[in-house]
Structure formats: C-alpha cells, structure tokens
N, C-alpha and C. Protein backbone atom coordinates (compact mmCIF):
# COMPACT_ATOMS: atom_id res chain seq x y z
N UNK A 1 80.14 102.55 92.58
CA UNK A 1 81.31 101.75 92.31
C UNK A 1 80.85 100.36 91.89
N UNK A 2 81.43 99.78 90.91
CA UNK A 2 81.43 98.30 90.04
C UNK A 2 81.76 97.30 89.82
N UNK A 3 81.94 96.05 89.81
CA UNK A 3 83.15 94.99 89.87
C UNK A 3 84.15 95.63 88.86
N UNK A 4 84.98 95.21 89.60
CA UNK A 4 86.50 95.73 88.46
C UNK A 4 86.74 96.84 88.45
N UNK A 5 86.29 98.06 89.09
CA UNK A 5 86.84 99.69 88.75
C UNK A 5 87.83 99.37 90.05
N UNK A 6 88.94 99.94 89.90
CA UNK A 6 89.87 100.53 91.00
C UNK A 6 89.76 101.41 92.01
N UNK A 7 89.88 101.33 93.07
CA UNK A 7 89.46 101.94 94.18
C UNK A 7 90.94 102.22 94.86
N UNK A 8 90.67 103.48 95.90
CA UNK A 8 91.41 104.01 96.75
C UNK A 8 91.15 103.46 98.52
N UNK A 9 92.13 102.75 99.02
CA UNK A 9 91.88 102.99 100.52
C UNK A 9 91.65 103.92 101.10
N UNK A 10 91.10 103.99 101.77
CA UNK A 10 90.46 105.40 103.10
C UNK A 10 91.57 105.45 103.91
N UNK A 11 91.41 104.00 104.57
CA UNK A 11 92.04 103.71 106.11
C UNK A 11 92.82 102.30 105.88
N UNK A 12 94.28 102.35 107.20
CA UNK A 12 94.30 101.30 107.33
C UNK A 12 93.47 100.73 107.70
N UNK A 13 93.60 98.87 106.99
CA UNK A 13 93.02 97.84 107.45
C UNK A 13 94.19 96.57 107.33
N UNK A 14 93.61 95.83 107.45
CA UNK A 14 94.61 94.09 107.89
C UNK A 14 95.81 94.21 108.93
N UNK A 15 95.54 94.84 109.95
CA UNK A 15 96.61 94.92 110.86
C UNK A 15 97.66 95.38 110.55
N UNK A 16 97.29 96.59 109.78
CA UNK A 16 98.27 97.42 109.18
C UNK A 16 98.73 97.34 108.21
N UNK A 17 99.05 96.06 107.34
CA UNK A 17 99.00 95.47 105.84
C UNK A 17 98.82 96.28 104.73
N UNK A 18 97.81 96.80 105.12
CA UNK A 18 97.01 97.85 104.08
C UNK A 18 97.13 98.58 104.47
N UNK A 19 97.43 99.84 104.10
CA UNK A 19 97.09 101.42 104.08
C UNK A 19 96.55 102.00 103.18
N UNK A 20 96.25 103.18 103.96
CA UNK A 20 95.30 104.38 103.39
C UNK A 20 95.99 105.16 101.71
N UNK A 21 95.52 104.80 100.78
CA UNK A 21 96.35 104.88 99.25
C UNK A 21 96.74 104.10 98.80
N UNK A 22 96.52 102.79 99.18
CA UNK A 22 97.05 101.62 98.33
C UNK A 22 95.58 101.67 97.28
N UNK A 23 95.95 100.93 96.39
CA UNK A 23 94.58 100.80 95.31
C UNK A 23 94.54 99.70 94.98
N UNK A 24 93.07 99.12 94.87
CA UNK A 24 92.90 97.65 94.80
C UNK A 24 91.11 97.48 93.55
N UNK A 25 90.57 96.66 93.41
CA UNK A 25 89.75 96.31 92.57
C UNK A 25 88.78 95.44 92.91
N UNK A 26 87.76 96.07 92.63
CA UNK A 26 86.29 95.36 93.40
C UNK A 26 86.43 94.05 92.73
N UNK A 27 85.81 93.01 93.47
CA UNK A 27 85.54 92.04 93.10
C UNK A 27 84.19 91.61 92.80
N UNK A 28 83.51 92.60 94.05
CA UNK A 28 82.51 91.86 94.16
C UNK A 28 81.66 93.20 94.80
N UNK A 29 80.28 92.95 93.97
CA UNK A 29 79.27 94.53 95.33
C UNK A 29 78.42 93.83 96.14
N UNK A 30 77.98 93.84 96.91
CA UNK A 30 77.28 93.41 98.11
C UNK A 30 75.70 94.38 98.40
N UNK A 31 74.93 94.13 97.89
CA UNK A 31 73.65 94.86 98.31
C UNK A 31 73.74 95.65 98.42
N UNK A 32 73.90 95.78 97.00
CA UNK A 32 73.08 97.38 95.74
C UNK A 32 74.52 98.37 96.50
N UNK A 33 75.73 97.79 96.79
CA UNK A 33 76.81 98.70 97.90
C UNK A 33 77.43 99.28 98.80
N UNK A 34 76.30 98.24 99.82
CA UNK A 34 76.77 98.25 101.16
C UNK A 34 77.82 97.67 101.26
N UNK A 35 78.70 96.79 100.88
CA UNK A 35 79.78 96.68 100.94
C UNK A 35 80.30 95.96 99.82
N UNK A 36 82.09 95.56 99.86
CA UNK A 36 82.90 95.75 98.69
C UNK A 36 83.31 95.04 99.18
N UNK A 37 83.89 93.62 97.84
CA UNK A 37 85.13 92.47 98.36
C UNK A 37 86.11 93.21 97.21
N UNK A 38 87.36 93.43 97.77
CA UNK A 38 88.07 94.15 97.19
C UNK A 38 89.90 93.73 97.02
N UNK A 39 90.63 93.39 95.91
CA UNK A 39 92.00 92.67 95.89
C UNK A 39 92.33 93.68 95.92
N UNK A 40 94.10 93.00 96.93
CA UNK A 40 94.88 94.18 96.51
C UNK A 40 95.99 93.33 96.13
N UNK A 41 96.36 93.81 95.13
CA UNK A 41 97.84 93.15 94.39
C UNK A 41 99.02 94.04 94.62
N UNK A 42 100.33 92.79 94.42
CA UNK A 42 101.54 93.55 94.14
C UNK A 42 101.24 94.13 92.44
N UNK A 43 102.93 94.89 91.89
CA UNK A 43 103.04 95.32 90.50
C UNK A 43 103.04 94.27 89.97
N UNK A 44 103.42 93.10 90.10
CA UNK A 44 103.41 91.92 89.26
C UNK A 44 102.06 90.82 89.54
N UNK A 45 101.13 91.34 89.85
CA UNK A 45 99.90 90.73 90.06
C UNK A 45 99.69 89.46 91.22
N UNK A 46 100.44 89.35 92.25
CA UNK A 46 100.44 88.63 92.94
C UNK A 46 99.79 89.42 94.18
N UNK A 47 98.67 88.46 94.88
CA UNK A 47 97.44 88.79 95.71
C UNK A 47 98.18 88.89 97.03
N UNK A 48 97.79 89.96 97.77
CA UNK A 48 98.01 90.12 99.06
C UNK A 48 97.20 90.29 99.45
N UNK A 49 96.03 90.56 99.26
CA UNK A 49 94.96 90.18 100.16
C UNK A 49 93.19 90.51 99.50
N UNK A 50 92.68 90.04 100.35
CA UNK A 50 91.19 90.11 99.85
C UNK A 50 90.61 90.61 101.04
N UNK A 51 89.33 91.81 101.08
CA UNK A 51 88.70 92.31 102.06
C UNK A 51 87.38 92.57 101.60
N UNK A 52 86.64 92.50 102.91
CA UNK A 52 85.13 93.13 102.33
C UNK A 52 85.27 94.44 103.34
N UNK A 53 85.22 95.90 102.79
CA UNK A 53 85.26 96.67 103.03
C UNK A 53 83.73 97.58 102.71
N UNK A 54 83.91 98.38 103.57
CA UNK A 54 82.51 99.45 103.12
C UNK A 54 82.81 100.55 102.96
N UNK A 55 81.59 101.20 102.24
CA UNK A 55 82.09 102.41 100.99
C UNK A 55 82.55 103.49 102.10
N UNK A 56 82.83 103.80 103.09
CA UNK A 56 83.68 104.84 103.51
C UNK A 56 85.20 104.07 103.55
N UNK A 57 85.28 103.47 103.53
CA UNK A 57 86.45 102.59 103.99
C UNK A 57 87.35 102.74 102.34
N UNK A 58 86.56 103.33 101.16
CA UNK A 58 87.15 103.20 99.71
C UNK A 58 86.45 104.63 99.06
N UNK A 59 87.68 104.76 97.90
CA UNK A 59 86.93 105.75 97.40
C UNK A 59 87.16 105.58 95.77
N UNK A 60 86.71 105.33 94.76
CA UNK A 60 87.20 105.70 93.27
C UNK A 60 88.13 106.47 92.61
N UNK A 61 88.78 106.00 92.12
CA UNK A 61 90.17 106.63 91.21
C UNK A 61 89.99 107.79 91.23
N UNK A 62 90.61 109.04 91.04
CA UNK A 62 90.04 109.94 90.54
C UNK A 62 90.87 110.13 89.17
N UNK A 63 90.88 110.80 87.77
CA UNK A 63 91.39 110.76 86.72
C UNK A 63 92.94 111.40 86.95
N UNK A 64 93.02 112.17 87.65
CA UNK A 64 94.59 112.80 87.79
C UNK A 64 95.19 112.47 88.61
N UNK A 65 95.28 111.27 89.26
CA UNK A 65 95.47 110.51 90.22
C UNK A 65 96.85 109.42 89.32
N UNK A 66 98.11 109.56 89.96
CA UNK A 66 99.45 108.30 89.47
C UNK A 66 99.58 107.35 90.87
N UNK A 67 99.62 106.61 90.15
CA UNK A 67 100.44 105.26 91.33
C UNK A 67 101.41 105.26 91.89
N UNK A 68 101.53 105.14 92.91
CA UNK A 68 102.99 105.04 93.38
C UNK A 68 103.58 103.86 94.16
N UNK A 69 104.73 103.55 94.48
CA UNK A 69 105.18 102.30 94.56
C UNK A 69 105.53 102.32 96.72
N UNK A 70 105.19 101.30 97.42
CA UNK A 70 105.09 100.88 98.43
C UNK A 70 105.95 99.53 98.60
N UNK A 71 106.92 99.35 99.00
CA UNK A 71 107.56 98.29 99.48
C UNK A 71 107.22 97.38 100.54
N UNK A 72 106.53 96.37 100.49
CA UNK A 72 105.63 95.44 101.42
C UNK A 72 106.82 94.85 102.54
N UNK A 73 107.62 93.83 101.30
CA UNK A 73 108.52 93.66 102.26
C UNK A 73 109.35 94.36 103.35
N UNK A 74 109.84 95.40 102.43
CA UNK A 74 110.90 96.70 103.50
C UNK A 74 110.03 96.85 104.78
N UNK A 75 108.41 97.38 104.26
CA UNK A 75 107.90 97.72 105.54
C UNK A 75 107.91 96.71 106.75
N UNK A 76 107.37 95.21 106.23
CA UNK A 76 107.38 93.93 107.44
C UNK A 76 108.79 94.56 108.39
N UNK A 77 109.87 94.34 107.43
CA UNK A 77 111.11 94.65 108.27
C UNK A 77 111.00 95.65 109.28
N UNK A 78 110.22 96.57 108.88
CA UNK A 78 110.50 97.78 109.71
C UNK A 78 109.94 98.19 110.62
N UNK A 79 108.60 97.23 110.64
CA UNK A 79 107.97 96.94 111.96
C UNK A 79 107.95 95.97 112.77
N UNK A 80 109.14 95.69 112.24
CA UNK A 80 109.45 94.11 113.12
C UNK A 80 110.47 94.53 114.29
C-alpha cells in the first residue's frame, strides 16, 4: 500500500468514530509499512479524522468494491 491509494477499515477505531468499511487514504507510509497515517473524509471532502493505523487494522480497495453512504451525524445522535 502507497500514499494516496484508498484503503478499507478492518476495525473500529477513534472511540467508535470510525468503523470497520469506512474508506480513507494514506497519507503517509511509515517504515517500508509498518504503519499508515491515514484521512478519513466526509462526501464533500471535509476531514474527520487522521490516524496512524497498522496494516491489519486496513486493507486495499478491492476493484468490485461501491461506496456506500454512513451518516456521522445521525449516528452521534444515536449514541448519545
């Protein structure tokens, strides 16, 4: 994996923030890929967060793979 290819979450992380299928974009590789600084954006490109994650923690697009849409806000609500 590369700066800039799109990646798959494994697992939640950020105190639940993130989940497992959200997809986000390396920023950054960390020794030769021990680990990954990795954004995850809304659809309109606004940052929700930045992580350094490690390669079990992500996995690469796969080609037949669609996006699907997650409501950030709704969820806050719904664990509130």
């Amino acid at each position: 994996m590369n700066e800039f290819d799109l990646v798959v979450l494994q697992e939640d992380v950020a105190d639940g923030r993130l989940r497992a299928g959200d997809v986000g974009t390396i920023l950054t590789v960390y020794n030769e890929g021990k680990a990954f600084e990795v954004e995850f954006v809304t659809l309109i490109g606004q940052a929700i967060a930045i992580e350094t994650l490690l390669p079990h923690q992500i996995r690469p697009v796969r080609p037949s793979e669609i996006m699907a849409v997650r409501d950030m806000f709704l969820q806050e609500q719904n664990d509130s």
